[in-house]
Protein backbone atom coordinates (compact mmCIF):
# COMPACT_ATOMS: atom_id res chain seq x y z
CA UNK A 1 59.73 -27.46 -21.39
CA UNK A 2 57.29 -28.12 -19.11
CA UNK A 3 54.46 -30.80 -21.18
CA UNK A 4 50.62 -29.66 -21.62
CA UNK A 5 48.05 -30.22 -18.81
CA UNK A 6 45.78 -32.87 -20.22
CA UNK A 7 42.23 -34.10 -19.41
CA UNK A 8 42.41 -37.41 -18.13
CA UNK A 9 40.35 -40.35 -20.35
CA UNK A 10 38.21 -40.56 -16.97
CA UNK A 11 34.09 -42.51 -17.23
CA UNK A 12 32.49 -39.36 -16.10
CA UNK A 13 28.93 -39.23 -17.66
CA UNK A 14 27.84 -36.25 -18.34
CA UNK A 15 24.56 -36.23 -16.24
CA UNK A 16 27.11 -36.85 -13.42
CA UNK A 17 29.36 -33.23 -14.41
CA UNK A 18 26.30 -31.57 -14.44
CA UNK A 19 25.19 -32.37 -11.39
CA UNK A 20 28.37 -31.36 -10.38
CA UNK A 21 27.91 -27.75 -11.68
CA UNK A 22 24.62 -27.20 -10.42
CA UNK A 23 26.23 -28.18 -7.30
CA UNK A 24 29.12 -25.96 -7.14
CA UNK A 25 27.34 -22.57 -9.03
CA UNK A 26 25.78 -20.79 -6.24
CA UNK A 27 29.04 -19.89 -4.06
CA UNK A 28 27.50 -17.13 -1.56
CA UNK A 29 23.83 -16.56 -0.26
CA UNK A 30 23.05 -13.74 2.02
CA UNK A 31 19.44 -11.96 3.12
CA UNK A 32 18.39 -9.22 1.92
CA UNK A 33 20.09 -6.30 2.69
CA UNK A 34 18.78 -2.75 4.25
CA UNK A 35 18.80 0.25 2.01
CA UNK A 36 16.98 3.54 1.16
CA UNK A 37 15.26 4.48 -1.28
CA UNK A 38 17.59 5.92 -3.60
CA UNK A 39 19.23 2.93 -4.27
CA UNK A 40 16.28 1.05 -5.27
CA UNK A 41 15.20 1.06 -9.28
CA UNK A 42 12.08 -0.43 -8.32
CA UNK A 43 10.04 -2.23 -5.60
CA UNK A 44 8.78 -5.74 -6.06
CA UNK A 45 5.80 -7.07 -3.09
CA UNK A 46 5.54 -10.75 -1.52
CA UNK A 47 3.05 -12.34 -3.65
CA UNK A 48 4.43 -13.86 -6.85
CA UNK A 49 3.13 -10.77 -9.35
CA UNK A 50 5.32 -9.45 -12.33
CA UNK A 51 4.33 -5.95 -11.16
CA UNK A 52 6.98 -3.39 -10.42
CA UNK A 53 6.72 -0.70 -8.72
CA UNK A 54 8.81 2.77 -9.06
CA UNK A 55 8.36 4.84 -5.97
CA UNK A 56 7.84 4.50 -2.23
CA UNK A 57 6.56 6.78 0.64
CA UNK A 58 6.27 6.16 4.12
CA UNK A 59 4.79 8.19 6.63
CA UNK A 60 4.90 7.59 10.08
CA UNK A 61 2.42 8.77 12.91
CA UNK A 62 3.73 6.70 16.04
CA UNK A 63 5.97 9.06 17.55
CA UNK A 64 4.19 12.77 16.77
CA UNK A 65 3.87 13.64 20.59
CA UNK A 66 5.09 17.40 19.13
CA UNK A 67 1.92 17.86 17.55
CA UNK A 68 -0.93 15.55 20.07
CA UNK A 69 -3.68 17.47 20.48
CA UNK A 70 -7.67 16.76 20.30
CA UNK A 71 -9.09 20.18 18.46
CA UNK A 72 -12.23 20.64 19.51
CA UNK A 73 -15.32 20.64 17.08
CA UNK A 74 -16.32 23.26 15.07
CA UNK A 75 -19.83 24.09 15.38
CA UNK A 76 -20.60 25.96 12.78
CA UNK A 77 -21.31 24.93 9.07
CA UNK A 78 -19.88 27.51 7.46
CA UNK A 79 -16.46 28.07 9.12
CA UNK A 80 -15.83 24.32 9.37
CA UNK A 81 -14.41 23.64 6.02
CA UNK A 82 -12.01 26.17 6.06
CA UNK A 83 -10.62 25.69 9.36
CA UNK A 84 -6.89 25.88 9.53
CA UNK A 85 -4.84 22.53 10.27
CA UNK A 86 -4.52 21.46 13.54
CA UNK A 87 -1.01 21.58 13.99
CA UNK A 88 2.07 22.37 12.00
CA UNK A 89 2.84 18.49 10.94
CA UNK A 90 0.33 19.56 8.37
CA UNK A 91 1.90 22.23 7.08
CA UNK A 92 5.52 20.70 6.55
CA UNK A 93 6.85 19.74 2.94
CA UNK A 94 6.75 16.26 4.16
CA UNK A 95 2.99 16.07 4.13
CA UNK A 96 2.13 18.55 1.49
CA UNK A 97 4.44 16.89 -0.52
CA UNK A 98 2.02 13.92 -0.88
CA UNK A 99 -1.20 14.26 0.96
CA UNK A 100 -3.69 17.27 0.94
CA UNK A 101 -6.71 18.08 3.64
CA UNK A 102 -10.43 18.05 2.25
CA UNK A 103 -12.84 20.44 2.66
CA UNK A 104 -15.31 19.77 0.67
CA UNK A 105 -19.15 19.28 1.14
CA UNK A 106 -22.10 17.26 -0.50
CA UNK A 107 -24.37 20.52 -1.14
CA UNK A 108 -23.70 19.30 -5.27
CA UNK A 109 -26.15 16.14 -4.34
CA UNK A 110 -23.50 13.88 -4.76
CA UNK A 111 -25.48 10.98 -3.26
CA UNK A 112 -29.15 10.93 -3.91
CA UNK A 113 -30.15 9.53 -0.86
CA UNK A 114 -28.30 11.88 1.09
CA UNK A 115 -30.31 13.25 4.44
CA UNK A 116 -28.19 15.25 6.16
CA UNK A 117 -25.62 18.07 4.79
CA UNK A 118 -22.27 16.57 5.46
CA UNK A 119 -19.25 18.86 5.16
CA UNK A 120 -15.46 17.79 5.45
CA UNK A 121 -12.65 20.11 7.80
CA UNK A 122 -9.34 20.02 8.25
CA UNK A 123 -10.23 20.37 12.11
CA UNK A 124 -11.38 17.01 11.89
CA UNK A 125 -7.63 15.33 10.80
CA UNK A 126 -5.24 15.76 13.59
CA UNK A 127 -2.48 14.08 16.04
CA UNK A 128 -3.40 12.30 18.95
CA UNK A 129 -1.35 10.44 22.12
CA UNK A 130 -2.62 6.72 22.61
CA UNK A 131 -3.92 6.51 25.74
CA UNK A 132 -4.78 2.46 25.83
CA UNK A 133 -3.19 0.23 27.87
CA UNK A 134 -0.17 -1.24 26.58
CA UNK A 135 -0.15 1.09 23.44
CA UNK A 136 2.18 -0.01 20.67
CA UNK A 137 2.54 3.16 19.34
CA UNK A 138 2.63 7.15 21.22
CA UNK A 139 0.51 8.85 18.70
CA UNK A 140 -1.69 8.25 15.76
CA UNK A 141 -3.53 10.05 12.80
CA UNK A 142 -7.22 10.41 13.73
CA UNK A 143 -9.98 11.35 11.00
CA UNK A 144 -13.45 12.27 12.57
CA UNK A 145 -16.92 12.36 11.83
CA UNK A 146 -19.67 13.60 14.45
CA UNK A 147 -23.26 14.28 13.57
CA UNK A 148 -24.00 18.06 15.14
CA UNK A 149 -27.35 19.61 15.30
CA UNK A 150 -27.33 21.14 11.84
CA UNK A 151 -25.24 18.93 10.47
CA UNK A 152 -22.25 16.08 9.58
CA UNK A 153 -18.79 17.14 9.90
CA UNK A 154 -16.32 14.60 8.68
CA UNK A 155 -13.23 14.28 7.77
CA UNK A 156 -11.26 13.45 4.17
CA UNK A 157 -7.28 13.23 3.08
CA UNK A 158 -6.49 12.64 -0.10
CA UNK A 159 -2.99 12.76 -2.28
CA UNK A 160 -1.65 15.79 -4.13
CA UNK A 161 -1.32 13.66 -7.24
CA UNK A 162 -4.04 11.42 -9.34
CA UNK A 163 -1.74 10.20 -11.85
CA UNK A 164 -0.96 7.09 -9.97
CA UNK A 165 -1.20 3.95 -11.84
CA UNK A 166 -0.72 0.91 -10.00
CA UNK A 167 0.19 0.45 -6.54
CA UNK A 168 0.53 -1.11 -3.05
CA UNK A 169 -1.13 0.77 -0.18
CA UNK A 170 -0.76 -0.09 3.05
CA UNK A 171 -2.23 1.29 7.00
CA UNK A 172 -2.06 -0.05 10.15
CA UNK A 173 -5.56 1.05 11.69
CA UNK A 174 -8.44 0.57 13.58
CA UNK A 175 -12.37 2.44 13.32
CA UNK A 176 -13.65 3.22 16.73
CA UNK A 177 -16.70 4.87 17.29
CA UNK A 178 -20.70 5.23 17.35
CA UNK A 179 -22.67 3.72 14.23
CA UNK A 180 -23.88 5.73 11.05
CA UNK A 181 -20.47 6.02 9.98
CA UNK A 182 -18.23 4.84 7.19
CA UNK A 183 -14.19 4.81 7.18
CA UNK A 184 -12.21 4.14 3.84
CA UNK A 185 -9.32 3.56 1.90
CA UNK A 186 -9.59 3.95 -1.35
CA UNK A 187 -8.35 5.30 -4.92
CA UNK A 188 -10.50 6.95 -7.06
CA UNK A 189 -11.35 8.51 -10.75
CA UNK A 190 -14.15 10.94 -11.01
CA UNK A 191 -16.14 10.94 -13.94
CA UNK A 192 -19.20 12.51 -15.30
CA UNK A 193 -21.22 9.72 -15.86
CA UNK A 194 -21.51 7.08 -12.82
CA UNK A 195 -20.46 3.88 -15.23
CA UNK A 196 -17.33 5.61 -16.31
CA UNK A 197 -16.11 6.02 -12.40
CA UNK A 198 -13.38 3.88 -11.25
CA UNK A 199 -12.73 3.31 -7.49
CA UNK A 200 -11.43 0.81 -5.97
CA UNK A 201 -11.81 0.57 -1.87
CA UNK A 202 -12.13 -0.82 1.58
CA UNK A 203 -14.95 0.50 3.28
CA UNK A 204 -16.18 -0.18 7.07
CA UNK A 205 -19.71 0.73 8.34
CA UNK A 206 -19.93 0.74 12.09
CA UNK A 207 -23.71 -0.12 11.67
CA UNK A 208 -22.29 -3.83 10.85
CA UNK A 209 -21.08 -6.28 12.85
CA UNK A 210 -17.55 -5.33 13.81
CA UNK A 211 -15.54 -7.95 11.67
CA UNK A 212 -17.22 -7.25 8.40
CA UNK A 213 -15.18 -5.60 5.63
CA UNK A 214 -16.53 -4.23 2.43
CA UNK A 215 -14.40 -4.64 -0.93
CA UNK A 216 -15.66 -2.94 -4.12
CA UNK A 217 -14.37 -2.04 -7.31
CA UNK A 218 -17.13 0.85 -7.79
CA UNK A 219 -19.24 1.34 -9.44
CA UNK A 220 -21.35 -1.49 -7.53
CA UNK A 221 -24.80 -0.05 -9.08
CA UNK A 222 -26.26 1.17 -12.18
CA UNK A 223 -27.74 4.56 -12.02
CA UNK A 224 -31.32 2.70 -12.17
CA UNK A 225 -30.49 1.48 -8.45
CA UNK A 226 -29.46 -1.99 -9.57
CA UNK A 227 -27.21 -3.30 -7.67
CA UNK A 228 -23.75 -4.90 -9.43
CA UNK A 229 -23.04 -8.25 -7.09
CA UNK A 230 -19.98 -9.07 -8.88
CA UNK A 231 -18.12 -5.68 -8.30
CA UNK A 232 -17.94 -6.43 -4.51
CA UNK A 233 -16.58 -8.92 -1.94
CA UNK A 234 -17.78 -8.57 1.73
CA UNK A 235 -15.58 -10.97 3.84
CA UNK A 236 -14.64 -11.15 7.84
CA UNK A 237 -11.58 -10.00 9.45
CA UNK A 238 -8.82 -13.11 9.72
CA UNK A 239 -8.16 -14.80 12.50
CA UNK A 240 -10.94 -13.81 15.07
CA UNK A 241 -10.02 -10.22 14.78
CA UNK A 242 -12.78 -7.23 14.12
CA UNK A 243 -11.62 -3.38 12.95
CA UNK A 244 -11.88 -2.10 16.46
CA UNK A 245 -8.28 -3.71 16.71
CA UNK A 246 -5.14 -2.63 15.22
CA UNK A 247 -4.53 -4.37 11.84
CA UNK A 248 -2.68 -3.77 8.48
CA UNK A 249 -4.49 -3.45 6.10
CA UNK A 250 -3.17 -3.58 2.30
CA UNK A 251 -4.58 -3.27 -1.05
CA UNK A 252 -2.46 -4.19 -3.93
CA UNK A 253 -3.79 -2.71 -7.59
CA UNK A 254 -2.37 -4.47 -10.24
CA UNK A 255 -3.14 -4.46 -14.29
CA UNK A 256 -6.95 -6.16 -14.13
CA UNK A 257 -6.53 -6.90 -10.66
CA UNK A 258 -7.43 -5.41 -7.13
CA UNK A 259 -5.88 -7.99 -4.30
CA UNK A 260 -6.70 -7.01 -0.46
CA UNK A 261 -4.96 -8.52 2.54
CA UNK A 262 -5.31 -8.05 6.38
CA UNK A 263 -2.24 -8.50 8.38
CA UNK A 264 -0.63 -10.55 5.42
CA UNK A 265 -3.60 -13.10 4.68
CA UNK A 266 -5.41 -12.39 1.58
CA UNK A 267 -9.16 -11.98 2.15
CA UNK A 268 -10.70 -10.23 -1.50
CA UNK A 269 -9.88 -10.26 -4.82
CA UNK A 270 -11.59 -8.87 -8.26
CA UNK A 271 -10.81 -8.26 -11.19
CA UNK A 272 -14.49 -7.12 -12.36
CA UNK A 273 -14.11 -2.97 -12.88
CA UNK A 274 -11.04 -3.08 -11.82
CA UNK A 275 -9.16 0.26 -11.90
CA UNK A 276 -7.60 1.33 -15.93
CA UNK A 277 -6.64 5.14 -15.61
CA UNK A 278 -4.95 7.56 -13.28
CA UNK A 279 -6.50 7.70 -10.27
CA UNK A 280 -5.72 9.27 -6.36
CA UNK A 281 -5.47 8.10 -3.48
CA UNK A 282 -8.52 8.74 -0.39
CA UNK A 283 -8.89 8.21 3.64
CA UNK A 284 -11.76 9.52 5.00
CA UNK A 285 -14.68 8.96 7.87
CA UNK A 286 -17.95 10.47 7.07
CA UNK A 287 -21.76 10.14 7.44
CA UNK A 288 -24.48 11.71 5.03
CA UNK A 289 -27.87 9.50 6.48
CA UNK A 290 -28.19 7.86 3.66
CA UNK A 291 -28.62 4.23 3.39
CA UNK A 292 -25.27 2.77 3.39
CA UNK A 293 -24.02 4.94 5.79
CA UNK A 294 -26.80 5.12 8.22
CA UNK A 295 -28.32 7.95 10.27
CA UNK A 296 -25.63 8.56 13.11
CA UNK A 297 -26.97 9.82 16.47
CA UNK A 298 -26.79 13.42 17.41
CA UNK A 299 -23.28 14.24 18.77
CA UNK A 300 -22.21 11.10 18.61
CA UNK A 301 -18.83 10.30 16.96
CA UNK A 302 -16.58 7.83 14.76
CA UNK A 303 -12.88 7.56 13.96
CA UNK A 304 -10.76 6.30 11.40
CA UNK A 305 -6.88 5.82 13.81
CA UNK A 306 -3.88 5.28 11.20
CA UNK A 307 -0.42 4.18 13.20
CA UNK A 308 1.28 4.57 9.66
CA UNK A 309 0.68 5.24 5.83
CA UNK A 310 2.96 3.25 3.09
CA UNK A 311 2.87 2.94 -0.66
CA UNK A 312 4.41 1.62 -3.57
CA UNK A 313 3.12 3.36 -6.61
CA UNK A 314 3.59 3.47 -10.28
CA UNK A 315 3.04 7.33 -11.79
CA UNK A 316 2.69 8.91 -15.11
CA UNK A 317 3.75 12.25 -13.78
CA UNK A 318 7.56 12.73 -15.28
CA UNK A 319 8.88 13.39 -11.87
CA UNK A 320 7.76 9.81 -10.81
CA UNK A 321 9.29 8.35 -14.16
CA UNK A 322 12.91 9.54 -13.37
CA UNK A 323 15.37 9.18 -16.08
CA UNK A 324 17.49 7.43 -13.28
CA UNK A 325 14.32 4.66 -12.55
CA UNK A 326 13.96 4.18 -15.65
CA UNK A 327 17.29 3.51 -16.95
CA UNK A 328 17.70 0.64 -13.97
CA UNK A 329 14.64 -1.29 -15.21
CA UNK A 330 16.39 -4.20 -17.51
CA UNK A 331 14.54 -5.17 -20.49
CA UNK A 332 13.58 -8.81 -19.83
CA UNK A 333 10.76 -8.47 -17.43
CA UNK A 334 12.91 -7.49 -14.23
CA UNK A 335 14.53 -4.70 -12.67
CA UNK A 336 18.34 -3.83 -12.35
CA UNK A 337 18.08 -2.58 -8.57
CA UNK A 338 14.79 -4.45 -6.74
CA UNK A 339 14.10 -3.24 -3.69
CA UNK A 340 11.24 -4.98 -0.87
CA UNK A 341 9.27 -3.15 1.81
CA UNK A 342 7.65 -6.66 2.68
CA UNK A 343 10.95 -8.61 3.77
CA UNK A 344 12.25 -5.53 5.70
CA UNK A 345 12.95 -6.20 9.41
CA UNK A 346 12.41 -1.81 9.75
CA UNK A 347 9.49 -0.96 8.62
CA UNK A 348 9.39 1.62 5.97
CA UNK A 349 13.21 1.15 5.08
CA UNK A 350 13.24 -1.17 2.08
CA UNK A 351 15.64 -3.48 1.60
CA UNK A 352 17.76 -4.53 -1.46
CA UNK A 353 16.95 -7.84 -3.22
CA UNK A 354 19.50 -7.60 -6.17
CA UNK A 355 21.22 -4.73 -7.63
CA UNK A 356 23.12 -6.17 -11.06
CA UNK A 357 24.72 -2.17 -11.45
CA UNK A 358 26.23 -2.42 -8.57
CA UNK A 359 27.34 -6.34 -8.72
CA UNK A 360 27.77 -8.14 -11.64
CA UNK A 361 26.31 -11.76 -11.27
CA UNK A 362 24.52 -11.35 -8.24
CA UNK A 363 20.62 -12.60 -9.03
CA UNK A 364 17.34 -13.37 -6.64
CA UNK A 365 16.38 -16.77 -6.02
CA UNK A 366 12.49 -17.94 -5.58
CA UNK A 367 13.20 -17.49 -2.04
CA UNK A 368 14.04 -13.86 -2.10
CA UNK A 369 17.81 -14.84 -1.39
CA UNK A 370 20.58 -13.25 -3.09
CA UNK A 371 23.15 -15.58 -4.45
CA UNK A 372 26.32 -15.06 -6.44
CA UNK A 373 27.36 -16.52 -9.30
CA UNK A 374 30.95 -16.64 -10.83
CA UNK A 375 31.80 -17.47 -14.19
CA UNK A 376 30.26 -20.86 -15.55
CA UNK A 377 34.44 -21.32 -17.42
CA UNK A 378 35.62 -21.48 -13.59
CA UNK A 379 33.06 -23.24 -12.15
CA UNK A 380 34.22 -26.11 -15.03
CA UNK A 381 38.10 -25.78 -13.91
CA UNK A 382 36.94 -25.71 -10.22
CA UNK A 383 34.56 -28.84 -10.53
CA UNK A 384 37.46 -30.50 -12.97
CA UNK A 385 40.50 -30.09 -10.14
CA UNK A 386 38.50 -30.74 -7.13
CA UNK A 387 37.51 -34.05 -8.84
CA UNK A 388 41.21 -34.81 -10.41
CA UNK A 389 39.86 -34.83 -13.57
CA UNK A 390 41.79 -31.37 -15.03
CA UNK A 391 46.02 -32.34 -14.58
């Protein structure tokens, strides 16, 4: 009969075996992984947050040469806002699925100091071919604003839904154009009363010098005309760069919190008013004459240029909340199946950081690396043979 295996009356302290372990536990490391979207439970961004996020959308306006085409401007005041869209793109389920075109006006007085009638048309959101030198992308989105003879026709998109709750929005854009203008990104939550409002946005005024960037969670006045300093940061575009020039730029809304970055450097954040309730999501380029927009110059023109739209969102509605989303979000602060859009080397394919459904003892290190882990009962045995203490 063969005799017992034995441990062997070895000095091994015990600050020594674990060391050992610690050693031997992480057996495998690879990057991230490329995915789609319905793997992923949830999406988690780059900087450090305990936020998750449950959906993602990406749309993409680089290679639309189908649909290029510069409509030309409607003249008149009363057949501008409901022009038809300028091409079929926005028509198809993948746009109306998300994003609808304004046409709205501001004959309700919506800004006091409002001098000229300003009216929004879908004629005014359309494809166009890139025609720089060296262009990094065929096509882009272009929203327009031109001050006419009677008028201000700009342009406005804004999403389908205003239950979002929490979210990372991201363009890569530039404004171009005459001054008297404004182009935004923004969410937003009408309200009755102007205190109540909550808005949250990146605004550009082509009157200012063309690196300045405006930050406000809104309101950022009191309906006395006081103005509210500590609802707004006003900051420069990073590294020598002004918004004539392509840039990403990314606003991350977060419980208390509104975070912006430019091309991955964080430039503004407040937590003052920041956004508490359902809200939508706004683009737009417009002019009324007022004072923060300016007076813009008779036929002369501005543009917000979009390469590409992204979000990860958070949304009350109970199609967002899927029972399968849900159901992969763990309990202890984490998420069964985390996705990234950040570490991707595609953009606007996400990849995996950890899926625990799909493979038992796999977890994400600090680094964003996946590592596996076996069993801590054979790490023991492993550490004990390779050493010659186990016999």
């Amino acid at each position: 009969m063969e005799p017992p295996k034995r441990i062997l009356s070895l000095p091994v302290s015990l600050s020594s075996l674990v060391l050992l372990l610690s050693a031997a536990a992480p057996l495998a490391a690879a990057e991230p992984t490329l995915t789609d979207d319905s793997q992923c439970g949830c999406y988690i961004n780059n900087d450090n947050s305990s936020t998750y996020f449950t959906d993602h959308r990406f749309f993409d306006f680089r290679s639309l040469s189908q649909y290029a085409g510069v409509p030309a401007v409607i003249q008149d005041l009363q057949a501008s806002p409901g022009a038809a869209p300028t091409s079929d793109y926005f028509t198809g389920t993948e746009w109306t699925s998300f994003w609808m075109l304004g046409s709205w006006n501001n004959s309700n007085g919506a800004r006091s100091d409002a001098t000229v009638t300003m009216a929004n048309s879908p004629n005014n959101i359309y494809i166009e071919a890139n025609t720089e030198a060296n262009p990094s992308s065929q096509t882009y989105l272009t929203l327009r604003t031109q001050r006419l003879n009677d008028f201000q026709t700009a342009a406005e998109i804004e999403s389908a839904s205003t239950s979002f709750k929490y979210l990372s929005l991201r363009m890569r854009a530039r404004t171009v154009g005459a001054a008297g203008a404004i182009t935004a990104m923004f969410t937003y939550r009408g309200a009755d009363a102007l205190a109540n409002i909550q808005e949250a946005d990146l605004e550009i005024r082509t009157a200012d010098p063309r690196n300045l960037l405006h930050y406000t969670n809104q309101p950022a006045y009191t309906d006395g005309g006081d103005v509210v300093p500590e609802a707004t940061h006003n900051t420069t575009m990073p590294g020598g760069l002004d918004w004539t020039a392509w840039a990403t730029h990314r606003m991350d809304w977060t419980p208390g919190l509104t975070t912006w970055w430019v091309d991955d450097e964080m430039v503004a954040q407040i937590a003052f008013q920041a956004p508490r309730d359902e809200s939508n999501i706004i683009l737009n380029a417009w002019s009324d004459g007022g004072k923060w927009t300016g007076n813009m110059t008779k036929f002369d023109a501005a543009y917000l240029q979009v390469q590409w739209l992204e979000v990860v969102y958070n949304s009350t509605e109970a199609a967002a909340a899927s029972s399968r989303k849900m159901v992969r979000r763990d309990g202890a602060g984490g998420c069964v199946a985390a996705c990234s859009v950040d570490q991707t080397p595609q953009l606007g394919k996400p990849v995996m950081l950890w899926n625990n459904g799909a493979a038992a003892g796999m977890r994400v290190n600090a680094g964003g690396r996946l590592v596996a882990w076996v069993p801590m009962g054979m790490v023991l045995a492993t550490v004990l043979l390779s050493t010659g203490l186990l016999v």
